[in-house]
C-alpha atoms as a PDB file:
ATOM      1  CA  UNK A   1      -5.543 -19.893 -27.918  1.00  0.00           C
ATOM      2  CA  UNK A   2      -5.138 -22.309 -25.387  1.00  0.00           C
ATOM      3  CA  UNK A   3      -3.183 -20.873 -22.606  1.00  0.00           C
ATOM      4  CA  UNK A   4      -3.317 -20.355 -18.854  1.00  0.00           C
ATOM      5  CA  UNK A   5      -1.887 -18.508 -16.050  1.00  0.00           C
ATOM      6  CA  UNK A   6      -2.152 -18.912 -11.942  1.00  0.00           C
ATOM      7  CA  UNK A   7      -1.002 -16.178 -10.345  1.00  0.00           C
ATOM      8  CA  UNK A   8      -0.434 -17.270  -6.241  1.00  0.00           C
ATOM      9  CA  UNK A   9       0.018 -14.057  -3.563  1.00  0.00           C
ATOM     10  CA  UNK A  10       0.722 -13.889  -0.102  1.00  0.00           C
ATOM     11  CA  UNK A  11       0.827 -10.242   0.630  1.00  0.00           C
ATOM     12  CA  UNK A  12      -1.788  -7.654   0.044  1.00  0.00           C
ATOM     13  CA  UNK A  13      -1.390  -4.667  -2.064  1.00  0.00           C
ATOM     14  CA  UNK A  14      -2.960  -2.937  -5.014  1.00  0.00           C
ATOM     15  CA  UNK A  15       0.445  -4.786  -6.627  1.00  0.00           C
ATOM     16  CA  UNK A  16      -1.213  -8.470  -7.382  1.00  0.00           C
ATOM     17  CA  UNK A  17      -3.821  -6.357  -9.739  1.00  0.00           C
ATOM     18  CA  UNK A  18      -1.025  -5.266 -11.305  1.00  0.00           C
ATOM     19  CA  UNK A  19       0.956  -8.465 -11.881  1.00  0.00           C
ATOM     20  CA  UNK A  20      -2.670 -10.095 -13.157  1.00  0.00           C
ATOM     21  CA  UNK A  21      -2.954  -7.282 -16.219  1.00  0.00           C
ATOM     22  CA  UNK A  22       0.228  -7.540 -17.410  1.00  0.00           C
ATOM     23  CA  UNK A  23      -0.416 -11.438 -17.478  1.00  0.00           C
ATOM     24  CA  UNK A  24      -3.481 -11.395 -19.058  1.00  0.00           C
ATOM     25  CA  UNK A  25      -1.813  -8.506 -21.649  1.00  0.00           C
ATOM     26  CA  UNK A  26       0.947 -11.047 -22.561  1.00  0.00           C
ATOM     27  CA  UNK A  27      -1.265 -13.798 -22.770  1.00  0.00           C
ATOM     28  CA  UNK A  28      -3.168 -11.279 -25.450  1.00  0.00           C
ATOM     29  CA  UNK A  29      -0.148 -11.132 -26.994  1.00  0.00           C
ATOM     30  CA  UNK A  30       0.392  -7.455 -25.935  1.00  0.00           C
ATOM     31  CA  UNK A  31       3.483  -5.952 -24.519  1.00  0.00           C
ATOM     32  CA  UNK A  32       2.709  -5.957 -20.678  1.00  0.00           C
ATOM     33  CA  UNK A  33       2.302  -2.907 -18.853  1.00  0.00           C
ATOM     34  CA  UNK A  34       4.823  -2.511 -16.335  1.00  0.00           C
ATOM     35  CA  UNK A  35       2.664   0.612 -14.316  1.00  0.00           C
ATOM     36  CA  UNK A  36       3.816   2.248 -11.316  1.00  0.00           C
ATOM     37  CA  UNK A  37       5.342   1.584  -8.634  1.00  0.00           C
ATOM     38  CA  UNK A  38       2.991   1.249  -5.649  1.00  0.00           C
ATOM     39  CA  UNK A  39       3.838   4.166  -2.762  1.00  0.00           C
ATOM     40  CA  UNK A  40       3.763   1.644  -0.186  1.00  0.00           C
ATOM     41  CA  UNK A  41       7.291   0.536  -1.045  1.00  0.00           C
ATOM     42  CA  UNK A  42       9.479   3.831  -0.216  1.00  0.00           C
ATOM     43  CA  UNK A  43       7.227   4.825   2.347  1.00  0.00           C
ATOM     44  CA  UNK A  44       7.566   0.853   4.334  1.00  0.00           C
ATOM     45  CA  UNK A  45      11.485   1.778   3.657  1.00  0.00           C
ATOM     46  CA  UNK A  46      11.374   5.360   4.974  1.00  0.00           C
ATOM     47  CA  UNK A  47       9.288   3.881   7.875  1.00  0.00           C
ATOM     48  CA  UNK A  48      11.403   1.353   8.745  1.00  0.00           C
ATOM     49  CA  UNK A  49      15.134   2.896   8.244  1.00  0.00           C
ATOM     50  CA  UNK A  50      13.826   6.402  10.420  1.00  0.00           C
ATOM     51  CA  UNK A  51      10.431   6.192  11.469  1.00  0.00           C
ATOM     52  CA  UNK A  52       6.878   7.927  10.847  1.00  0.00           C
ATOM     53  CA  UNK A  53       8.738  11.590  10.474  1.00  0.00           C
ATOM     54  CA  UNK A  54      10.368   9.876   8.013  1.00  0.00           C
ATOM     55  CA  UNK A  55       7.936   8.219   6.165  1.00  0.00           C
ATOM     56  CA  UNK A  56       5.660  11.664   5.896  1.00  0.00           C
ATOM     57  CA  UNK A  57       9.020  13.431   4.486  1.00  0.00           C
ATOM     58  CA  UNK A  58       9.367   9.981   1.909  1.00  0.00           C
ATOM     59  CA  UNK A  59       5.597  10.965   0.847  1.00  0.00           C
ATOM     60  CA  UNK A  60       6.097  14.827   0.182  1.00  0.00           C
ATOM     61  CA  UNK A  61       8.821  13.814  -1.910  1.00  0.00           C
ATOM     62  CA  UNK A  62       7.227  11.140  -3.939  1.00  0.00           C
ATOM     63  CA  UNK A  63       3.525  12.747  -3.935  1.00  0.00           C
ATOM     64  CA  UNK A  64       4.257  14.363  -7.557  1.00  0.00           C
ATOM     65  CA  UNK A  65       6.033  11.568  -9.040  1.00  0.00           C
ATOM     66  CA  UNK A  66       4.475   9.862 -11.815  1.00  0.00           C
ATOM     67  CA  UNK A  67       6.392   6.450 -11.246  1.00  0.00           C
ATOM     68  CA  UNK A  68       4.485   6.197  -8.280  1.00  0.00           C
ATOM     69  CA  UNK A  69       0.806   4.798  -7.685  1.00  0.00           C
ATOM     70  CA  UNK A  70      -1.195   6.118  -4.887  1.00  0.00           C
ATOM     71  CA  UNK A  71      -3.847   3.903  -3.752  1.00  0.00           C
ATOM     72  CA  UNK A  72      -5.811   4.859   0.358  1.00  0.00           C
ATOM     73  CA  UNK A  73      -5.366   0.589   0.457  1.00  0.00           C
ATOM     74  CA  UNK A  74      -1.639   0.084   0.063  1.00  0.00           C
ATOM     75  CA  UNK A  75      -1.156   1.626   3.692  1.00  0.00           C
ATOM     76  CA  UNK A  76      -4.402  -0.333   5.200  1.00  0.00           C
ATOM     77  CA  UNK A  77      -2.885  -3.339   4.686  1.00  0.00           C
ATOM     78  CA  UNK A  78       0.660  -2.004   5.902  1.00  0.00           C
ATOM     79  CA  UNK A  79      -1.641  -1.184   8.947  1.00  0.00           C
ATOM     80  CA  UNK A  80      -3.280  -4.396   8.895  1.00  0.00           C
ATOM     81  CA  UNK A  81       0.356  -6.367   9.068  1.00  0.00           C
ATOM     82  CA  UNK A  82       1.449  -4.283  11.524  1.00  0.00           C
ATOM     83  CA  UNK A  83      -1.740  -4.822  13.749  1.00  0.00           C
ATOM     84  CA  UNK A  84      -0.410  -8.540  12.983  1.00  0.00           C
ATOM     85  CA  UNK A  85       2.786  -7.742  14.309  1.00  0.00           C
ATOM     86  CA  UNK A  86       1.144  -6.141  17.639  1.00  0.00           C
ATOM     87  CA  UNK A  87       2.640  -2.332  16.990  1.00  0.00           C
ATOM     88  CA  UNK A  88      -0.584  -1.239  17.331  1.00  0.00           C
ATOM     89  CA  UNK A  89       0.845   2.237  17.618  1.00  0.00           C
ATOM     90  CA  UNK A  90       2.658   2.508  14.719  1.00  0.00           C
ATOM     91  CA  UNK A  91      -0.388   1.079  12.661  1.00  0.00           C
ATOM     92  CA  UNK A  92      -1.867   4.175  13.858  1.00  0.00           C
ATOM     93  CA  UNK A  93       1.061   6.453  12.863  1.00  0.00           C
ATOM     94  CA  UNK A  94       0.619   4.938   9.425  1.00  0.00           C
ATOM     95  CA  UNK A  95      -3.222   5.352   9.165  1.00  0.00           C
ATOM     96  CA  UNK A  96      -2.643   9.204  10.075  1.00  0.00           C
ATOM     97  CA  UNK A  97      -0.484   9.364   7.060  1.00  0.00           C
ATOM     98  CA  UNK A  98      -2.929   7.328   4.956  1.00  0.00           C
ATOM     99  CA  UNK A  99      -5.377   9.778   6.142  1.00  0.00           C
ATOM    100  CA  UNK A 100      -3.229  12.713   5.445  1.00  0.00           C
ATOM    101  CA  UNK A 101      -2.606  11.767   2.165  1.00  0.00           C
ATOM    102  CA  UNK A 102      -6.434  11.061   1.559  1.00  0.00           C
ATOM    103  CA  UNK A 103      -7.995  13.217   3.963  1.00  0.00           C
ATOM    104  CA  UNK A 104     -11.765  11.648   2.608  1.00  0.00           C
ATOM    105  CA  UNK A 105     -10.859   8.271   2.778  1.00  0.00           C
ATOM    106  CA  UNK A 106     -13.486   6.973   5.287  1.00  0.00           C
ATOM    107  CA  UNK A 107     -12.521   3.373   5.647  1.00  0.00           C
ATOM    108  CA  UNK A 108      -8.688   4.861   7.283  1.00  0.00           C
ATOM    109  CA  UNK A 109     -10.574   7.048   9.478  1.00  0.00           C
ATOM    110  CA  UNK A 110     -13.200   4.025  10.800  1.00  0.00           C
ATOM    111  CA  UNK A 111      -9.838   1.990  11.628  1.00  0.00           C
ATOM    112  CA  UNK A 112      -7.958   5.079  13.362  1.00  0.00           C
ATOM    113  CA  UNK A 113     -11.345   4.991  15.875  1.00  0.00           C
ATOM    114  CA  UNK A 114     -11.011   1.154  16.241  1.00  0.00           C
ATOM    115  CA  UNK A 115      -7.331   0.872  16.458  1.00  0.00           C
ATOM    116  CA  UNK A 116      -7.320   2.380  20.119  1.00  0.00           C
ATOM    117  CA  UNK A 117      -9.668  -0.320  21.667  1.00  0.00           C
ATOM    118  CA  UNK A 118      -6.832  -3.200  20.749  1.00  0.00           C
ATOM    119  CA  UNK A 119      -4.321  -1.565  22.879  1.00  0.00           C
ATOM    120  CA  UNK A 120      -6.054  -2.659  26.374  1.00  0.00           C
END
């Protein structure tokens, strides 16, 4: 079996882990595993068509969906493009969501405290 795959990324999500099973699955010779979809998509939509209300009402809706895959470190990297972007506030609003949908989820809450400090 003499076979290879590169799998190249510019984004970060829990997608690219993903996209590297199902490769390594069909190089197996197993039908790949198309999974869920990651929760960052509708809720990125929701965001950006009619804002955090939105996005919170997108996440009620999806929360008991199985298509869906809810991972704290989809939204930390939303937040950590938008930080990018310099709408520092709105990385917040999107931590407090992360954080509401994974009220433990200590890394969200350390960025929430730093996120503040930027804004000067």
């Amino acid at each position: 079996m003499n076979q290879a795959a590169i799998i190249l990324c510019n984004a970060e999500s829990s997608a690219h882990e993903r996209v590297a099973l199902a490769v390594i699955r069909t190089i197996l010779g197993l039908e790949p595993d198309t999974g869920k979809v990651s929760w960052m998509i509708p809720i990125t939509q929701a965001l950006q068509a009619s804002g955090i209300q939105a996005a919170y009402a997108c996440y009620q809706e999806i929360l008991n969906d199985p298509d869906y895959d809810f991972d704290a470190y989809d939204l930390i990297t939303l937040a950590y493009q938008l930080v990018s972007a310099k709408k520092i506030d709105l990385a917040m609003d999107v931590l407090e969501l992360n954080l509401y949908a994974f009220p433990e989820h200590r890394e969200t809450a350390a960025m929430l405290t730093k996120l503040p400090n930027l804004k000067r």
